[in-house]
C-alpha atoms as a PDB file:
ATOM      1  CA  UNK A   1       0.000   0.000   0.000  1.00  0.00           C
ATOM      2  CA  UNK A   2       1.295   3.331  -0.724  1.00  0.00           C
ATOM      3  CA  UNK A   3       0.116   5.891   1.937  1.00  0.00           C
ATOM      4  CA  UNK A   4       0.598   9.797   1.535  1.00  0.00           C
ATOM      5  CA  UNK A   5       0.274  11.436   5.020  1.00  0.00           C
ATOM      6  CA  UNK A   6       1.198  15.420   5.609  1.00  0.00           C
ATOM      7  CA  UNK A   7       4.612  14.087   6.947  1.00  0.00           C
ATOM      8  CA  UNK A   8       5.546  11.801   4.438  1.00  0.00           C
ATOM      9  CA  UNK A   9       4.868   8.943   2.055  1.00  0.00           C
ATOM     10  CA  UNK A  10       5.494   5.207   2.829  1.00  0.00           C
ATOM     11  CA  UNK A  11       5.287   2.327   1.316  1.00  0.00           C
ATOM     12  CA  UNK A  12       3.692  -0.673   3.649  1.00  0.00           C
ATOM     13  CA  UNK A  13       3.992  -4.184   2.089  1.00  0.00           C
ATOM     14  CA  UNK A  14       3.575  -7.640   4.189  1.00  0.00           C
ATOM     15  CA  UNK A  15       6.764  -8.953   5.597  1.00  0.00           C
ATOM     16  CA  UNK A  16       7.781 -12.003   3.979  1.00  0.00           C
ATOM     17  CA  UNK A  17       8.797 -14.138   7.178  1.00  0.00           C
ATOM     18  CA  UNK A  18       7.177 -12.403   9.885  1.00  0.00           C
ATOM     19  CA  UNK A  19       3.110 -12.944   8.905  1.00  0.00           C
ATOM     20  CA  UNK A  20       2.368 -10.638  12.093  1.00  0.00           C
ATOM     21  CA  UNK A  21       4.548  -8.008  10.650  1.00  0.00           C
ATOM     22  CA  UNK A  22       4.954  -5.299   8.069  1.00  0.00           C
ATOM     23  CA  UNK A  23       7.743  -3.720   6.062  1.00  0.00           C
ATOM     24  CA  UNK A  24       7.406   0.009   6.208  1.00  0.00           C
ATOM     25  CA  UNK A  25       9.422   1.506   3.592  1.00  0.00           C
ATOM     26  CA  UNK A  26      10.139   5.029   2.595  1.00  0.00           C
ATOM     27  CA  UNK A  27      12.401   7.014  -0.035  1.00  0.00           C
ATOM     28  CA  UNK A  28      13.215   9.852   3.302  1.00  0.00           C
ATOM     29  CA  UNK A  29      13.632   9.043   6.854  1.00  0.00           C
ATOM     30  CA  UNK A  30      11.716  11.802   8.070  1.00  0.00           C
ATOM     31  CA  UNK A  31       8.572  10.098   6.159  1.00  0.00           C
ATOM     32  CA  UNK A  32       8.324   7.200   8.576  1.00  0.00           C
ATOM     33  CA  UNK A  33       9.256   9.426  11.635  1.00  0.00           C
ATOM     34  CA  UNK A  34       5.654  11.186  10.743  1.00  0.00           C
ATOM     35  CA  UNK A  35       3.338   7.904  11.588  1.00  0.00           C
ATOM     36  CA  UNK A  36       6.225   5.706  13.846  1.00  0.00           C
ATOM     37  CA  UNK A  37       8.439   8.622  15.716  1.00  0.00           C
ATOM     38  CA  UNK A  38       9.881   6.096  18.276  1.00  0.00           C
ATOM     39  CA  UNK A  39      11.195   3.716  15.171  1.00  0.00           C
ATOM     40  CA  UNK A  40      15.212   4.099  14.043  1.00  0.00           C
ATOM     41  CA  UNK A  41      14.843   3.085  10.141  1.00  0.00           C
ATOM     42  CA  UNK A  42      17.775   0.830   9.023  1.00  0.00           C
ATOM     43  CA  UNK A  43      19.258   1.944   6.062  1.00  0.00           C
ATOM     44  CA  UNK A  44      19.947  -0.113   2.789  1.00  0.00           C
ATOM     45  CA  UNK A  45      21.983   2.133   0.472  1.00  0.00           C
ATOM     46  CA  UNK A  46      21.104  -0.273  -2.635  1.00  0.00           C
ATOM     47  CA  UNK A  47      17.466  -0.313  -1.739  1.00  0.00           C
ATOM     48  CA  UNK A  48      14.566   1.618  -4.012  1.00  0.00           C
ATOM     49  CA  UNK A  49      13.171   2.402  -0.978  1.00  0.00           C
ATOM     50  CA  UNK A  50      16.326   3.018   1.486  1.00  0.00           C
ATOM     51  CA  UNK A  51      14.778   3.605   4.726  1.00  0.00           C
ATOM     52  CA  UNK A  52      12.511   0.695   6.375  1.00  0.00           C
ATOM     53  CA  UNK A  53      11.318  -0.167  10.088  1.00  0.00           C
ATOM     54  CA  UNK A  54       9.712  -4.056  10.704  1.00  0.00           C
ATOM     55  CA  UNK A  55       5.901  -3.305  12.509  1.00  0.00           C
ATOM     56  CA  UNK A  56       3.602  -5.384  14.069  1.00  0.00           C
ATOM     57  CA  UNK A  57       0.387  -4.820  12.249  1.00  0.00           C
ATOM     58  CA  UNK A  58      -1.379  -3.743  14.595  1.00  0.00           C
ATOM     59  CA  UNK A  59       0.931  -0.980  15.596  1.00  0.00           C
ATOM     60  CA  UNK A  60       0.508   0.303  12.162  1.00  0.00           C
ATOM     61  CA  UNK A  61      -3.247   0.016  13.004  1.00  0.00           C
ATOM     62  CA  UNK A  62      -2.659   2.178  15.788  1.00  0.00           C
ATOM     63  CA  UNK A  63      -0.857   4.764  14.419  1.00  0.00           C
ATOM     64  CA  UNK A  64      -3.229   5.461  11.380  1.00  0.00           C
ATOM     65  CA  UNK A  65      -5.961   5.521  13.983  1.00  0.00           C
ATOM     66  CA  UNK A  66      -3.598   8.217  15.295  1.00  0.00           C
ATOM     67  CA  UNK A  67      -3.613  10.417  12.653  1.00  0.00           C
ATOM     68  CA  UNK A  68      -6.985  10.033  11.338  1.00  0.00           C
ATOM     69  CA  UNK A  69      -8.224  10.820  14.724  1.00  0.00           C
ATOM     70  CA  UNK A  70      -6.247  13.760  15.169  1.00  0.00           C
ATOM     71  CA  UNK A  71      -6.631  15.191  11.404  1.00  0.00           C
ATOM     72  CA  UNK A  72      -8.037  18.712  11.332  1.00  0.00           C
ATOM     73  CA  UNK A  73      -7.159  20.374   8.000  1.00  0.00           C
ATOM     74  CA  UNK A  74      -9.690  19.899   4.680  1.00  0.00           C
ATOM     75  CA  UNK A  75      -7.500  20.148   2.301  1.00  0.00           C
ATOM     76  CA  UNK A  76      -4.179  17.546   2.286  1.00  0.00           C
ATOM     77  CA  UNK A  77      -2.068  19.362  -0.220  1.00  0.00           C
ATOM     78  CA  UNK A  78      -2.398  22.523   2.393  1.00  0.00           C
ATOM     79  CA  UNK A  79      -1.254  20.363   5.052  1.00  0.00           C
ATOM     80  CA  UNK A  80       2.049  20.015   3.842  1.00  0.00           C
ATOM     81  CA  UNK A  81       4.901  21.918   5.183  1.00  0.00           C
ATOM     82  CA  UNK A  82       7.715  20.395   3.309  1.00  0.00           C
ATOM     83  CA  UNK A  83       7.741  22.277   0.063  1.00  0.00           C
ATOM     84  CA  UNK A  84       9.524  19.823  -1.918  1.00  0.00           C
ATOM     85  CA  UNK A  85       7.257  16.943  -0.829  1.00  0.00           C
ATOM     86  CA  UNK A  86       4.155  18.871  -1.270  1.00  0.00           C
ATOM     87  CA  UNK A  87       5.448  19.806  -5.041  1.00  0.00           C
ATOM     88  CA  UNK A  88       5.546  15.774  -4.929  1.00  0.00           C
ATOM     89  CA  UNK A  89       1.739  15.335  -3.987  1.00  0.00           C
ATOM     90  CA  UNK A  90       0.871  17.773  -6.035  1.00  0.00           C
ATOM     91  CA  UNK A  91       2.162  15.928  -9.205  1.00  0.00           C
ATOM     92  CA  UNK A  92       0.816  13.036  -7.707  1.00  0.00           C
ATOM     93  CA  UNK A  93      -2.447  14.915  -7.428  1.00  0.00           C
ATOM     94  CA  UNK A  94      -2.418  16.012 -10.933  1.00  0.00           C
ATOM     95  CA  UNK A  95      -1.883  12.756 -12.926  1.00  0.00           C
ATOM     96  CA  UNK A  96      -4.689  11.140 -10.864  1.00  0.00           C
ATOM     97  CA  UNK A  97      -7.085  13.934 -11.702  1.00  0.00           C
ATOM     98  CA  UNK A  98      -5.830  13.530 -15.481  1.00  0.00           C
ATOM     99  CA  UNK A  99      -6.466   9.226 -14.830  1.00  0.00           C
ATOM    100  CA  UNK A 100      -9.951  10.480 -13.641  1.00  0.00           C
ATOM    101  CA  UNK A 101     -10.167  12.836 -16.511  1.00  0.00           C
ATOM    102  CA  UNK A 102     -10.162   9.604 -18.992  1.00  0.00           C
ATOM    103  CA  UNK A 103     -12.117   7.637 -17.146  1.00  0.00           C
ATOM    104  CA  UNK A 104     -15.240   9.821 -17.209  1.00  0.00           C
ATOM    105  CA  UNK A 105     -15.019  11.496 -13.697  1.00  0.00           C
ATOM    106  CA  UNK A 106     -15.327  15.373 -13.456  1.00  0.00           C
END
């Protein structure tokens, strides 16, 4: 699953040995710092994804509760404080209003 917060983007995939456990990825260390701020991320230089933490699901269940429960702005692209990530989202943004686009939406 890719998952675009205000602090970051990570990547969360299933662990492949550990069934009660998840691989949290991210391209920025700072990005999993924003949903798992107690976490050191290990660092594989040859990686796509260089910075990853090992959580138990249902921490990761906890700390999306976290933010949801605590989210207060309406608009996510305002949220963003980190101008080159938010430049990110906002390309993001923009192809998947142009995939909408072709698909019929409005």
């Amino acid at each position: 699953m890719w998952l675009f917060v205000s602090g970051g983007f990570v990547s969360i995939v299933a662990h492949r040995h550990q069934p009660m456990h998840v691989l949290v990825r991210a391209r920025h260390p700072e990005h999993i710092a924003a949903l798992f701020p107690d976490l050191e991320p290990t660092v594989l230089d040859s990686a796509d994804y260089r910075f990853r933490v090992v959580v138990h699901r249902t921490a990761v269940q906890r700390a999306l509760h976290h933010y949801v429960a605590g989210m207060d702005y309406d608009n996510f692209k305002a949220s963003i404080r980190d101008d080159p990530y938010h430049d990110v989202c906002l390309d993001v943004w923009r192809t998947m209003w142009a995939y909408g686009k072709r698909e019929g939406g409005e």
